[in-house]
Protein backbone atom coordinates (compact mmCIF):
# COMPACT_ATOMS: atom_id res chain seq x y z
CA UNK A 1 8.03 20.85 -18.79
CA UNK A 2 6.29 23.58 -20.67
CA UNK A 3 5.21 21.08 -23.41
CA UNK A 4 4.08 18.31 -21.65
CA UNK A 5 1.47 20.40 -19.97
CA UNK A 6 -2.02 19.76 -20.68
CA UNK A 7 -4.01 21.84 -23.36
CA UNK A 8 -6.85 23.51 -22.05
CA UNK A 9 -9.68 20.62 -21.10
CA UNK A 10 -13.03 20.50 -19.25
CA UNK A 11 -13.45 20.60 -15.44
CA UNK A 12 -13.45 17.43 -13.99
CA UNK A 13 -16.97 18.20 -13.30
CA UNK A 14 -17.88 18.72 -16.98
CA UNK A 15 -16.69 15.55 -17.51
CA UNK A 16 -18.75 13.54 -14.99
CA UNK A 17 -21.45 15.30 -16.43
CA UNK A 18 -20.75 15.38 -20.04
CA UNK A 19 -20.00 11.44 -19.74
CA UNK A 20 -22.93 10.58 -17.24
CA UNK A 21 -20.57 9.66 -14.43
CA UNK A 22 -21.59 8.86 -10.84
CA UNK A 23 -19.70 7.29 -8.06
CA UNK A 24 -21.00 3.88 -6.44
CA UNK A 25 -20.79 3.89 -3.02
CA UNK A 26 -20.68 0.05 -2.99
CA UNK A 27 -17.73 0.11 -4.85
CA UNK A 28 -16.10 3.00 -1.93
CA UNK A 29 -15.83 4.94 -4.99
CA UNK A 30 -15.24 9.01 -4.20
CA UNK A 31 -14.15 11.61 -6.98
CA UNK A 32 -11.73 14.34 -6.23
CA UNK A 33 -13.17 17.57 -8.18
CA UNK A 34 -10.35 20.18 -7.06
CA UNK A 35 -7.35 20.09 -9.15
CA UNK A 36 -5.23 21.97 -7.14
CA UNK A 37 -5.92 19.59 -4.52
CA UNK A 38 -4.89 16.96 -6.94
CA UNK A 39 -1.61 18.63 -7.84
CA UNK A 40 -1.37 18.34 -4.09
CA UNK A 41 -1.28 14.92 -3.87
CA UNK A 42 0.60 14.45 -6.73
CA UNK A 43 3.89 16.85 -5.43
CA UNK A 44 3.94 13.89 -2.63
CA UNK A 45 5.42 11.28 -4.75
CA UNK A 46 8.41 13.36 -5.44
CA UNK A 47 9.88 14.56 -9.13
CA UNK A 48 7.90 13.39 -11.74
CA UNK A 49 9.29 15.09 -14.44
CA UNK A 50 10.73 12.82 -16.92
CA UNK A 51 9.27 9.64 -14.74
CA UNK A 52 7.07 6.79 -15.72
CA UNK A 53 3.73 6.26 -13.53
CA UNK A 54 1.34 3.53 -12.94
CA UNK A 55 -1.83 5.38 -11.35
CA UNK A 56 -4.56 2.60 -9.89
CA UNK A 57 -7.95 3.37 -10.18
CA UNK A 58 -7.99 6.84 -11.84
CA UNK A 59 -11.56 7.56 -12.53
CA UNK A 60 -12.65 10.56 -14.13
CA UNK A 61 -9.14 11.79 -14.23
CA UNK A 62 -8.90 13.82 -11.73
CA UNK A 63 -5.24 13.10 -10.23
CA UNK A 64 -4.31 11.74 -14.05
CA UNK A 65 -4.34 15.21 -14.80
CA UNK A 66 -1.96 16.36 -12.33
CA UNK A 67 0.22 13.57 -12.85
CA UNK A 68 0.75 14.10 -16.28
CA UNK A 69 1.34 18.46 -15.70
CA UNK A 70 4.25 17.04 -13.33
CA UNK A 71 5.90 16.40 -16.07
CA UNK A 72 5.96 12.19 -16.18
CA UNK A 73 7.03 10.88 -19.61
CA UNK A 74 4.48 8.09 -19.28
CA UNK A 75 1.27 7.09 -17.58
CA UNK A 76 -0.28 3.83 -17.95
CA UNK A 77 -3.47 3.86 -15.96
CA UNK A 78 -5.39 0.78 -14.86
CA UNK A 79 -8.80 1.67 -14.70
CA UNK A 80 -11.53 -1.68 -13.84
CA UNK A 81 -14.81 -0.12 -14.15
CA UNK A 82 -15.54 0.50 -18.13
CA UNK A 83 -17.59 3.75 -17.11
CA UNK A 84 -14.79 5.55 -16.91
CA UNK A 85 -12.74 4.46 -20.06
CA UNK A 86 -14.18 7.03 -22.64
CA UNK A 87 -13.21 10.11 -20.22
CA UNK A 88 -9.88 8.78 -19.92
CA UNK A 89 -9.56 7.91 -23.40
CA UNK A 90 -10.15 11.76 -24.26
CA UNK A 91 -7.26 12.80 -21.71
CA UNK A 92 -5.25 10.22 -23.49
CA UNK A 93 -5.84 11.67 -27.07
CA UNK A 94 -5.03 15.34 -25.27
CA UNK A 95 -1.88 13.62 -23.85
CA UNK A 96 -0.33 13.02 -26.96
CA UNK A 97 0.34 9.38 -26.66
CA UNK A 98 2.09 9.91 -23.02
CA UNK A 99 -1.39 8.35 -21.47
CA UNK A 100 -2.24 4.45 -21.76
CA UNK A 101 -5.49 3.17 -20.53
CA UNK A 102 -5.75 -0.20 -19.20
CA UNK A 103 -9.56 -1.60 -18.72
CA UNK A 104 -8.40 -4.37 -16.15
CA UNK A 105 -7.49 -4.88 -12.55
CA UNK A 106 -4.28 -3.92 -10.77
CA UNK A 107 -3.81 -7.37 -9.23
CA UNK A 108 -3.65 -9.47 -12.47
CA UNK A 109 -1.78 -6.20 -14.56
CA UNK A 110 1.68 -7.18 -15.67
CA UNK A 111 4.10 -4.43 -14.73
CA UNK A 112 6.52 -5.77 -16.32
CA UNK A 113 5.61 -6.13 -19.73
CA UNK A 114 4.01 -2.52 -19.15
CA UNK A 115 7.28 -0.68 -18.68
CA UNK A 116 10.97 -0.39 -20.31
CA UNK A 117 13.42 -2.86 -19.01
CA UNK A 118 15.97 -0.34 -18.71
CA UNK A 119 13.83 1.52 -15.51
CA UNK A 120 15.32 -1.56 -13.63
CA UNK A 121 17.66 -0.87 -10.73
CA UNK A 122 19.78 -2.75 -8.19
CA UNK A 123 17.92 -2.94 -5.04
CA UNK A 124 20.58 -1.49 -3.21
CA UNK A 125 20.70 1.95 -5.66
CA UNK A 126 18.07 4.45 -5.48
CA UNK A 127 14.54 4.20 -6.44
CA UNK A 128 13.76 3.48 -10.00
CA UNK A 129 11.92 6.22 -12.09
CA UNK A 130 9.11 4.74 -11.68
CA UNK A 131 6.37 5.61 -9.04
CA UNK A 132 2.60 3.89 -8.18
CA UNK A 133 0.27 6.18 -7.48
CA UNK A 134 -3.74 5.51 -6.44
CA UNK A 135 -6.47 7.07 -5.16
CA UNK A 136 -7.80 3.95 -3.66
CA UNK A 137 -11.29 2.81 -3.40
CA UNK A 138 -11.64 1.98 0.64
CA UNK A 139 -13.18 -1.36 0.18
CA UNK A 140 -9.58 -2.48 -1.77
CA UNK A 141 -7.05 -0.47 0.03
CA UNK A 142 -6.24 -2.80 2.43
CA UNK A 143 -5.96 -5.86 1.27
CA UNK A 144 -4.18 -4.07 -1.85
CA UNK A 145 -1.08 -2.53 0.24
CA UNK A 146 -1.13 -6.19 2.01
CA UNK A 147 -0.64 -7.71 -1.68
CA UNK A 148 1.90 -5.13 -2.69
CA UNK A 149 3.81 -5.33 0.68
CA UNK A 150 3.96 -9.14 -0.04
CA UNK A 151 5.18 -8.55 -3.65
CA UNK A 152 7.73 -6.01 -2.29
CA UNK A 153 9.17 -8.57 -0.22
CA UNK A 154 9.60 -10.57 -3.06
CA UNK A 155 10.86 -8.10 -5.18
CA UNK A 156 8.32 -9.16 -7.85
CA UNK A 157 5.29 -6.98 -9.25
CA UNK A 158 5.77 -3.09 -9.27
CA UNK A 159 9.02 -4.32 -7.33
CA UNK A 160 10.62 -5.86 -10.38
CA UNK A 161 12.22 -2.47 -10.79
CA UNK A 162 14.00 -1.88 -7.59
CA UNK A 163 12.69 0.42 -4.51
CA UNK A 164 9.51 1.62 -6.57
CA UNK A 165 8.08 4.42 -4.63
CA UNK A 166 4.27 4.36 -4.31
CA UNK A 167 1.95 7.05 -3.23
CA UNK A 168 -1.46 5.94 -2.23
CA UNK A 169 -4.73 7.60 -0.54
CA UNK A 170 -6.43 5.75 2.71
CA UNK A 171 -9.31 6.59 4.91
CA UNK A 172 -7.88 8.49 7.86
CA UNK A 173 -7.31 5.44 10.41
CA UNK A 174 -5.91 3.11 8.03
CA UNK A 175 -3.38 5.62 7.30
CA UNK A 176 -2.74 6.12 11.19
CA UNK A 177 -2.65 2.15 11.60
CA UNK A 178 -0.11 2.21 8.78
CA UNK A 179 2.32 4.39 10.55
CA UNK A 180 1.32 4.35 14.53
CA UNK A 181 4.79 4.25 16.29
CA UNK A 182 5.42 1.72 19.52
CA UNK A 183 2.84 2.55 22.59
CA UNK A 184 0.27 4.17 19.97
CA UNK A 185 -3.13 2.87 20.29
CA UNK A 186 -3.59 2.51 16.76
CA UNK A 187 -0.43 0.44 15.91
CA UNK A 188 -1.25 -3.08 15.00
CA UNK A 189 -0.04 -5.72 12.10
CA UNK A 190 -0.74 -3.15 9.30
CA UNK A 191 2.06 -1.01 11.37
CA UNK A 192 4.58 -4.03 11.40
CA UNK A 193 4.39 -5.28 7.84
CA UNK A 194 4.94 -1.71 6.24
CA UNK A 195 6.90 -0.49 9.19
CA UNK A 196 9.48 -3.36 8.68
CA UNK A 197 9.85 -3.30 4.55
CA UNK A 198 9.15 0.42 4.21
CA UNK A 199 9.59 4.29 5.08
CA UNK A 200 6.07 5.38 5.79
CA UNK A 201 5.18 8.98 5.67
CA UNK A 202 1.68 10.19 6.31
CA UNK A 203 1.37 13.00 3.86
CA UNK A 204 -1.43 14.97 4.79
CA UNK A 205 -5.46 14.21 5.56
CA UNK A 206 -7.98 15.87 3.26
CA UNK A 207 -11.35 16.16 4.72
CA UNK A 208 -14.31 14.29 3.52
CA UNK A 209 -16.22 17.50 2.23
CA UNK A 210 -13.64 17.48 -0.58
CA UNK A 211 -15.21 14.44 -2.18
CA UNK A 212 -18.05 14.25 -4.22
CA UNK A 213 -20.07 11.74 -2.76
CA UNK A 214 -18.81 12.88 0.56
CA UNK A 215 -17.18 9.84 2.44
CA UNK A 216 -18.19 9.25 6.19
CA UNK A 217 -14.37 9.47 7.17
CA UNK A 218 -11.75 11.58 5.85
CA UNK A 219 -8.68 10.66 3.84
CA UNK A 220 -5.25 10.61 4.24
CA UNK A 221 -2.22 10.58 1.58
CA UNK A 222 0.45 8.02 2.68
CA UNK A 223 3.86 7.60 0.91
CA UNK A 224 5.85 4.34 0.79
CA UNK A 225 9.65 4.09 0.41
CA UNK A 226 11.16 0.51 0.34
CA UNK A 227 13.74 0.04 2.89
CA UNK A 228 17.13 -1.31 1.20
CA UNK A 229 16.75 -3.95 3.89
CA UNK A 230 14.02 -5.43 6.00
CA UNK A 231 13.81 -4.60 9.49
CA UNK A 232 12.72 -8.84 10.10
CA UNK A 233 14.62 -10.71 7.36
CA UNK A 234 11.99 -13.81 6.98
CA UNK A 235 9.76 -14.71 4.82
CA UNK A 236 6.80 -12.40 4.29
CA UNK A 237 3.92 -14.87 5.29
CA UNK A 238 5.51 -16.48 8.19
CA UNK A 239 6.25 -12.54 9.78
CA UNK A 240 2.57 -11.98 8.82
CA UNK A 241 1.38 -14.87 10.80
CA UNK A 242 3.32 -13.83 13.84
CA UNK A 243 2.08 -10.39 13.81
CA UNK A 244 -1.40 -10.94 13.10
CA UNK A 245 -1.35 -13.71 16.00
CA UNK A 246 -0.04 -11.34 18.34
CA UNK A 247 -2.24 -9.05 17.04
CA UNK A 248 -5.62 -11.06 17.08
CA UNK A 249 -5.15 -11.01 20.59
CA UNK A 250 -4.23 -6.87 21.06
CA UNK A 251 -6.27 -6.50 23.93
CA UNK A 252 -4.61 -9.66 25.93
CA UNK A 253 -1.52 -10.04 26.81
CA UNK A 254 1.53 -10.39 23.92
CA UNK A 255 1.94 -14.31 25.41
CA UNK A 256 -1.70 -15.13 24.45
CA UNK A 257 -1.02 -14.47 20.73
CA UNK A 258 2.23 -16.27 21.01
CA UNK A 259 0.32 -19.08 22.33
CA UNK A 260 -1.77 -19.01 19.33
CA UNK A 261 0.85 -20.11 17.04
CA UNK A 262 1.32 -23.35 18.89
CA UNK A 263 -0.80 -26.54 19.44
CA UNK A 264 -2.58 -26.48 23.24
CA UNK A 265 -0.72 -29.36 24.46
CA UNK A 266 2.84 -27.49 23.74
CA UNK A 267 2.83 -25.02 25.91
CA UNK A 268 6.52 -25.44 26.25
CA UNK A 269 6.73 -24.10 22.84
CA UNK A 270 5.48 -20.43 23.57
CA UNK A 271 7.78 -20.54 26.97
CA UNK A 272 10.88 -21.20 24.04
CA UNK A 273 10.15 -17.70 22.54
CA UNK A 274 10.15 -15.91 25.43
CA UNK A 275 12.85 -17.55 26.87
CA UNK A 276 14.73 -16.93 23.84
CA UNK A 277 13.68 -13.51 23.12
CA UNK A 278 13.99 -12.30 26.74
CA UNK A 279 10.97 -10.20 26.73
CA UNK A 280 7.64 -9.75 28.98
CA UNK A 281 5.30 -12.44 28.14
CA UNK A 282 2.66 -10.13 30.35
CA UNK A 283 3.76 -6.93 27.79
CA UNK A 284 0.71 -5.40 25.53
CA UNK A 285 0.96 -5.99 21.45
CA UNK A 286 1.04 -2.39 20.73
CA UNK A 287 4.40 -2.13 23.36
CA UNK A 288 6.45 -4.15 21.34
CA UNK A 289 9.39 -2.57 19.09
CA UNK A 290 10.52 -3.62 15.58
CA UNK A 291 13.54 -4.96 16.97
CA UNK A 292 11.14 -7.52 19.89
CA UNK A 293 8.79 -8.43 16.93
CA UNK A 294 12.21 -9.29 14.83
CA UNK A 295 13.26 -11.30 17.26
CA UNK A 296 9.75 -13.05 18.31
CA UNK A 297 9.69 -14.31 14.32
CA UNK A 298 13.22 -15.36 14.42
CA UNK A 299 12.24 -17.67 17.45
CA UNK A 300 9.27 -18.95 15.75
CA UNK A 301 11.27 -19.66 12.84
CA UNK A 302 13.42 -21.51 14.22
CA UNK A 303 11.12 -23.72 16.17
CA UNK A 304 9.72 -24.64 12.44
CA UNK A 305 12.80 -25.54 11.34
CA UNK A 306 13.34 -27.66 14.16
CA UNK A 307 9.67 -29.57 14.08
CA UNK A 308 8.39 -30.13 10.59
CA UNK A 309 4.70 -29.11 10.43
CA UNK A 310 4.69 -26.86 13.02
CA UNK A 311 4.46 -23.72 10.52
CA UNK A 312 1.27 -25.13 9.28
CA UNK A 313 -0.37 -25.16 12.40
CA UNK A 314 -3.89 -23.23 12.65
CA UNK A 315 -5.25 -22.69 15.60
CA UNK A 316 -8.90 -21.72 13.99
CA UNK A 317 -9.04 -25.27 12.74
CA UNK A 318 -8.54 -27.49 16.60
């Protein structure tokens, strides 16, 4: 460990002056200043030491820093606004060749081509040695865990290496969405789709005042282990279009999303999946356990299979 730590280097706020640096609150951007707070973060994701990392929107360099004192053998960091690039470029000369910057964006970054083969592992064996990590930009976060949930299914993307561990930052009720239990107010189809492919661990919440610009809402650090198996063994876009349909409706009864999946003049249809199922058409969204939701998809399913075109049905659109 002792000499793959750091040599001495300016503050983080040296940098952001020394390179002319300033967060754009369009972009949600918000820099972390406090390195111990950093380390923080950074203990989350586990041992490092001896790992390979693919950080997400790193900035100044903040949490770059503590990733590479953990002790990771490599960090490849994706950075899409150029501002940043010389400030990271300097950490990666002080790295001694352990840092790669990437001026690009996460979604179109090939992991695979960006990392040894030999990290692969079996999806039933422990996690790779390889971790994501992000400090994530609230506008992205989102539809960004949405993406990599989908990839995860698929075992493609960061994925392509087995159970790859990621450790990401959210504004406070994302996080809670992401792992509200049954009954909780918050839970919704964020808590489903990670719920039924991953562990979810809310880390800890750091207050806004710890971010310079200070964010309206604070922010939480969530971790994400991939489950060896999925709680509802389907396809990742037909589960996501039952629970955001039950969802849509959260305030209504669970039958009125149900009914949502279904053209008006089959009402039969949405009587099937309760009949099926056995459960309380008159029961709330948020009431509903992995195990109901597993077996409201599996009904849906196969009433597709059964009626071609069905799946495609939108109820937006009639």
């Amino acid at each position: 460990m002792a000499n793959l730590r750091l040599p001495p280097l300016p503050t983080i706020r040296d940098i952001i002056r020394l390179y002319g640096l300033r967060a754009e609150r369009q972009l949600s951007q918000n820099f972390l200043l406090d390195l111990k707070l950093t380390d923080k973060i950074v203990r989350q994701a586990g041992k490092l030491a001896g790992a390979h990392v693919c950080e997400v929107g790193p900035g100044p360099g903040g949490i770059t820093r503590s990733i590479l004192n953990q002790g990771a053998v490599s960090l490849t960091v994706v950075e899409k606004d150029r501002r940043f690039l010389p400030s990271l470029q300097m950490l990666s000369e002080a790295a001694e060749e352990r840092l790669k910057v990437i001026h690009g964006d996460i979604l179109k970054f090939n992991m695979e081509e960006a990392f040894p083969t030999d990290l692969k592992r079996d999806w039933q064996e422990d996690p790779p040695g390889f971790h994501i990590i992000g400090n994530l930009p609230f506008n992205v976060s989102t539809p960004l865990i949405i993406r990599w949930l989908e990839a995860l299914s698929n075992h493609s993307g960061p994925f392509i290496f087995g159970r790859t561990r990621m450790l990401l930052t959210f504004q406070k009720e994302v996080a809670e969405r992401l792992v509200a239990p049954v009954k909780d107010p918050q839970r919704s189809r964020l808590s489903i789709m990670a719920q039924h492919l991953c562990e979810v661990k809310h880390c800890f919440t750091i207050p806004g005042a710890a971010f310079v610009p200070k964010p309206d809402v604070d922010v939480s650090v969530v971790h994400f282990t991939p489950l060896k198996e999925p709680l509802i063994d389907l396809p990742f876009k037909l589960v996501e279009k039952v629970v955001r349909s039950v969802f849509h409706f959260r305030r209504k009864y669970c039958r009125r999303g149900v009914e949502s999946l279904f053209p008006l003049e089959r009402p039969d249809l949405t009587d099937e999946v309760f009949q099926k199922t056995d459960i309380d058409p008159m029961r709330r969204p948020m009431t509903l356990t992995m195990e109901e939701f597993n077996l409201i998809c599996h009904a849906y399913n196969n009433i597709c299979l059964r009626i071609p075109g069905i799946q495609e049905y939108n109820y937006r659109l009639h």
